[in-house]
Protein backbone atom coordinates (compact mmCIF):
# COMPACT_ATOMS: atom_id res chain seq x y z
CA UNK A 1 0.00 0.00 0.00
CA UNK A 2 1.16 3.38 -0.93
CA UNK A 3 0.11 6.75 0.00
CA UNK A 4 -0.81 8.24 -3.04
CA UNK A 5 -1.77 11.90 -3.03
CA UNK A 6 -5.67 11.08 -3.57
CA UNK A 7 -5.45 8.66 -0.79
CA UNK A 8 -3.29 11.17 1.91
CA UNK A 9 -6.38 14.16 0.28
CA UNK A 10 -9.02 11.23 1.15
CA UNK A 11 -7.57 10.76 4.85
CA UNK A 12 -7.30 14.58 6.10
CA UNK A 13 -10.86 15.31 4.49
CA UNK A 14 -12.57 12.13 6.31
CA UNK A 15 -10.50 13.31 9.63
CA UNK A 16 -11.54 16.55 9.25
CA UNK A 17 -15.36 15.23 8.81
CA UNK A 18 -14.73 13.43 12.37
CA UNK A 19 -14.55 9.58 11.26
CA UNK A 20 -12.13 7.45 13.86
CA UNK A 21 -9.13 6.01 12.48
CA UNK A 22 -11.00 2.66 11.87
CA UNK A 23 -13.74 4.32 9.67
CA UNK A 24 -10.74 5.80 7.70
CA UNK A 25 -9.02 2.38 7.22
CA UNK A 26 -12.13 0.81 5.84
CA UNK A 27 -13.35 3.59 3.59
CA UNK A 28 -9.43 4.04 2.00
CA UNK A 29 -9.27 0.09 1.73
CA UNK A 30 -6.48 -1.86 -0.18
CA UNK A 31 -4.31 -3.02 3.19
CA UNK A 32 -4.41 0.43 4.80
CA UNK A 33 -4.96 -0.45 9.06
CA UNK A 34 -6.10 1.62 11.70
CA UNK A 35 -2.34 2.33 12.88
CA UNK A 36 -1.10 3.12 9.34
CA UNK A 37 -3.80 5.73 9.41
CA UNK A 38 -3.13 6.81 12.99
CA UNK A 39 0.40 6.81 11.86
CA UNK A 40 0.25 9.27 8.82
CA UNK A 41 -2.32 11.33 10.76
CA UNK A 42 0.58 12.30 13.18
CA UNK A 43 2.90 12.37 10.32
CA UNK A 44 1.05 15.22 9.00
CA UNK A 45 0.55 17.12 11.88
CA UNK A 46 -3.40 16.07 11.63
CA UNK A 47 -4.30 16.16 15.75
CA UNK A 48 -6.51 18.76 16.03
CA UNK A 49 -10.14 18.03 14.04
CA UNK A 50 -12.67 20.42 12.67
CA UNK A 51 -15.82 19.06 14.35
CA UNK A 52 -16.16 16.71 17.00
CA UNK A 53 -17.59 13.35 16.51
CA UNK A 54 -20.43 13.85 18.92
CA UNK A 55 -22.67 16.84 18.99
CA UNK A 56 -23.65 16.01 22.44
CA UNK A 57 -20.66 17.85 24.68
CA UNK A 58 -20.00 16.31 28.05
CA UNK A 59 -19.55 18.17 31.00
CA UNK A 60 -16.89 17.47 33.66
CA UNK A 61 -18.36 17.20 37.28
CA UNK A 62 -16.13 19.50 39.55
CA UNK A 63 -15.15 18.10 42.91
CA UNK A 64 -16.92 19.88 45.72
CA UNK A 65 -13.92 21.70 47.22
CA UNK A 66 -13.26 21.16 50.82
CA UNK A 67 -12.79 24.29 53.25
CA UNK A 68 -8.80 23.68 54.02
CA UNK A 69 -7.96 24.01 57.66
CA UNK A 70 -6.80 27.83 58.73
CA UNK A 71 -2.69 27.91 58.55
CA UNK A 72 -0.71 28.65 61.40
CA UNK A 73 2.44 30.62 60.99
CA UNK A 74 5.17 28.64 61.91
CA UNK A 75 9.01 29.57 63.14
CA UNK A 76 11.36 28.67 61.33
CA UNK A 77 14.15 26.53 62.92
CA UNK A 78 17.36 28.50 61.90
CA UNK A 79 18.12 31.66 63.59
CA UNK A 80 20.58 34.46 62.65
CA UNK A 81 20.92 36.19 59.26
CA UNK A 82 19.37 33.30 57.24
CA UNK A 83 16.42 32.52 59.37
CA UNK A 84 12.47 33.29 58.42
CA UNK A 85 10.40 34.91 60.59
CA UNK A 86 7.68 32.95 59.77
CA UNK A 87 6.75 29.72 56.43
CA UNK A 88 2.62 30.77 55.75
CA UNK A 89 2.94 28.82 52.39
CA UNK A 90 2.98 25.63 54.60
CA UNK A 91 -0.05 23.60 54.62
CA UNK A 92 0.05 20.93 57.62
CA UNK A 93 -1.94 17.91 57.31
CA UNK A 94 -3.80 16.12 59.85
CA UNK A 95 -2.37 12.85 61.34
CA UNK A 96 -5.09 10.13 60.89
CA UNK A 97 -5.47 7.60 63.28
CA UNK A 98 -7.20 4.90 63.12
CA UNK A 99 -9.92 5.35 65.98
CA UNK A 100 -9.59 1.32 67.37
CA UNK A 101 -5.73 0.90 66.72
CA UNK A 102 -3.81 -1.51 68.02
CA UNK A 103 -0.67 -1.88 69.79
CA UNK A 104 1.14 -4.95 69.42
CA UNK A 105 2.81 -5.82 73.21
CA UNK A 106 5.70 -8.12 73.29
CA UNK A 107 4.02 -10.66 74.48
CA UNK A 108 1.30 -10.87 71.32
CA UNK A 109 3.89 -11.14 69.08
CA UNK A 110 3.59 -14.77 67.72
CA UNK A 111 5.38 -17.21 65.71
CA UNK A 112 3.95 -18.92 63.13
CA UNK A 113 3.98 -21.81 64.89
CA UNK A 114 2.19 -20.56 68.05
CA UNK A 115 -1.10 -19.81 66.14
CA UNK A 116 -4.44 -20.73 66.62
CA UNK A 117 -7.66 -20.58 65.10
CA UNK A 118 -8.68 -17.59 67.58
CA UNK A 119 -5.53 -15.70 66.82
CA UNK A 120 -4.96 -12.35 64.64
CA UNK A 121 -2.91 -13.74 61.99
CA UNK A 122 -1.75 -10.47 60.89
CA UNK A 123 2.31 -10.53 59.26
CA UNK A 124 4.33 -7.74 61.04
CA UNK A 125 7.42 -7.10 59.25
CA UNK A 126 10.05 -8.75 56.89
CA UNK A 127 9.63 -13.23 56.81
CA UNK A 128 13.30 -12.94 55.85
CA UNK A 129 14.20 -11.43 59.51
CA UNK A 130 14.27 -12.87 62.69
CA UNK A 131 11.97 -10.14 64.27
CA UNK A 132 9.24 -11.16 62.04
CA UNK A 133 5.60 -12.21 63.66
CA UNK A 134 2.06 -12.05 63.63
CA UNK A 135 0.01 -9.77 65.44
CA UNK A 136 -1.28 -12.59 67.90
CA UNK A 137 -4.75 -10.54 69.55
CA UNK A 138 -7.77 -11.98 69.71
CA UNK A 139 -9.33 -12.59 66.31
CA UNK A 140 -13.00 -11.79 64.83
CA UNK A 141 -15.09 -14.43 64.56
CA UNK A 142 -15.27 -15.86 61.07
CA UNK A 143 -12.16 -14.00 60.33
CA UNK A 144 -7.81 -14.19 60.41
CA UNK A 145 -8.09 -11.05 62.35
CA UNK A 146 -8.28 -8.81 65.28
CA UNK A 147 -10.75 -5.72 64.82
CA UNK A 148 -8.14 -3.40 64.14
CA UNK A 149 -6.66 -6.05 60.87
CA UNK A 150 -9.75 -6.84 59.60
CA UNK A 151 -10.41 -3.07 59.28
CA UNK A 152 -7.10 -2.47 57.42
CA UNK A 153 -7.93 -5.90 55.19
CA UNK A 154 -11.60 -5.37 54.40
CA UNK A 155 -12.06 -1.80 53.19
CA UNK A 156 -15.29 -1.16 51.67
CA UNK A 157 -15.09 -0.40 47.98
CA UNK A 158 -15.08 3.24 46.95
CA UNK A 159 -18.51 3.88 45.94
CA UNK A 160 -17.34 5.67 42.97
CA UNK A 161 -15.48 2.27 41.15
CA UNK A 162 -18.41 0.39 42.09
CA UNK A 163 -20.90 2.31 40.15
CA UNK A 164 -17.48 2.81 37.51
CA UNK A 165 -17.67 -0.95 37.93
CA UNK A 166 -21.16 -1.68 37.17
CA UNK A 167 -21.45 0.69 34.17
CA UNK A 168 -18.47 -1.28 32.38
């Protein structure tokens, strides 16, 4: 397949018309495939288009903004010559806690070994070490683990990629 100059005149005035690179491919025929089209279309310098292929416009839902928190003016740590009187372009984020977290005492920290079915079997830190254990408190029933665990391991979805999820 070549790109004759009746063929390369066909391809700007359908992409100018709107038609996708597979509706261009079919019409021009003769071995031509959606990526040689795509391809020559960038070759040319074709991106922009003329009309777009839908009249119907879509409109972008903006994210109700959230009132930030008030900034304090903070010191800065150096003093002398160098040092700020005050960084205002700072924004400090809250720490988030979980409300039910759990501290792991030494005495909860299992081995593998030393597990039961009414155990949190929760991995804390690297298998390769020799510090490595599981969490060892009291587990949910029904479930591998403690209250604080089973929160971290069963989020609930994000309701947005569930209804992303169920229009797909």
């Amino acid at each position: 397949m070549s790109w004759t100059d009746d063929r390369v005149e066909l391809l700007r005035r359908l992409w100018q018309e709107g038609r996708s690179a597979s509706q261009i491919a079919a019409e021009l025929a003769g071995g031509v495939t959606r990526n040689a089209v795509i391809g020559k279309i960038h070759r040319l310098g074709l991106s922009g288009r003329g009309q777009p292929t839908s009249t119907v416009k879509r409109q972008r839902r903006t994210a109700v903004a959230a009132t930030p928190a008030p900034r304090k003016p903070r010191m800065h740590p150096v003093a002398g010559a160098l040092a700020l009187d005050t960084i205002e372009d700072v924004e400090m984020l809250p720490v988030v806690q979980h409300k039910n977290a759990v501290v792991v005492p030494i005495a909860k920290r299992l081995p593998i070994e030393k597990l039961t079915e009414h155990t949190c079997k929760w991995p804390i830190g690297d298998p390769g070490h020799s510090d490595f254990h599981f969490c060892g408190h009291q587990s949910l029933e029904g479930l591998p683990y403690c209250e604080y665990h089973a929160g971290v391991a069963y989020q609930t979805p994000d309701p947005r990629r569930r209804a992303k999820r169920a229009h797909a």
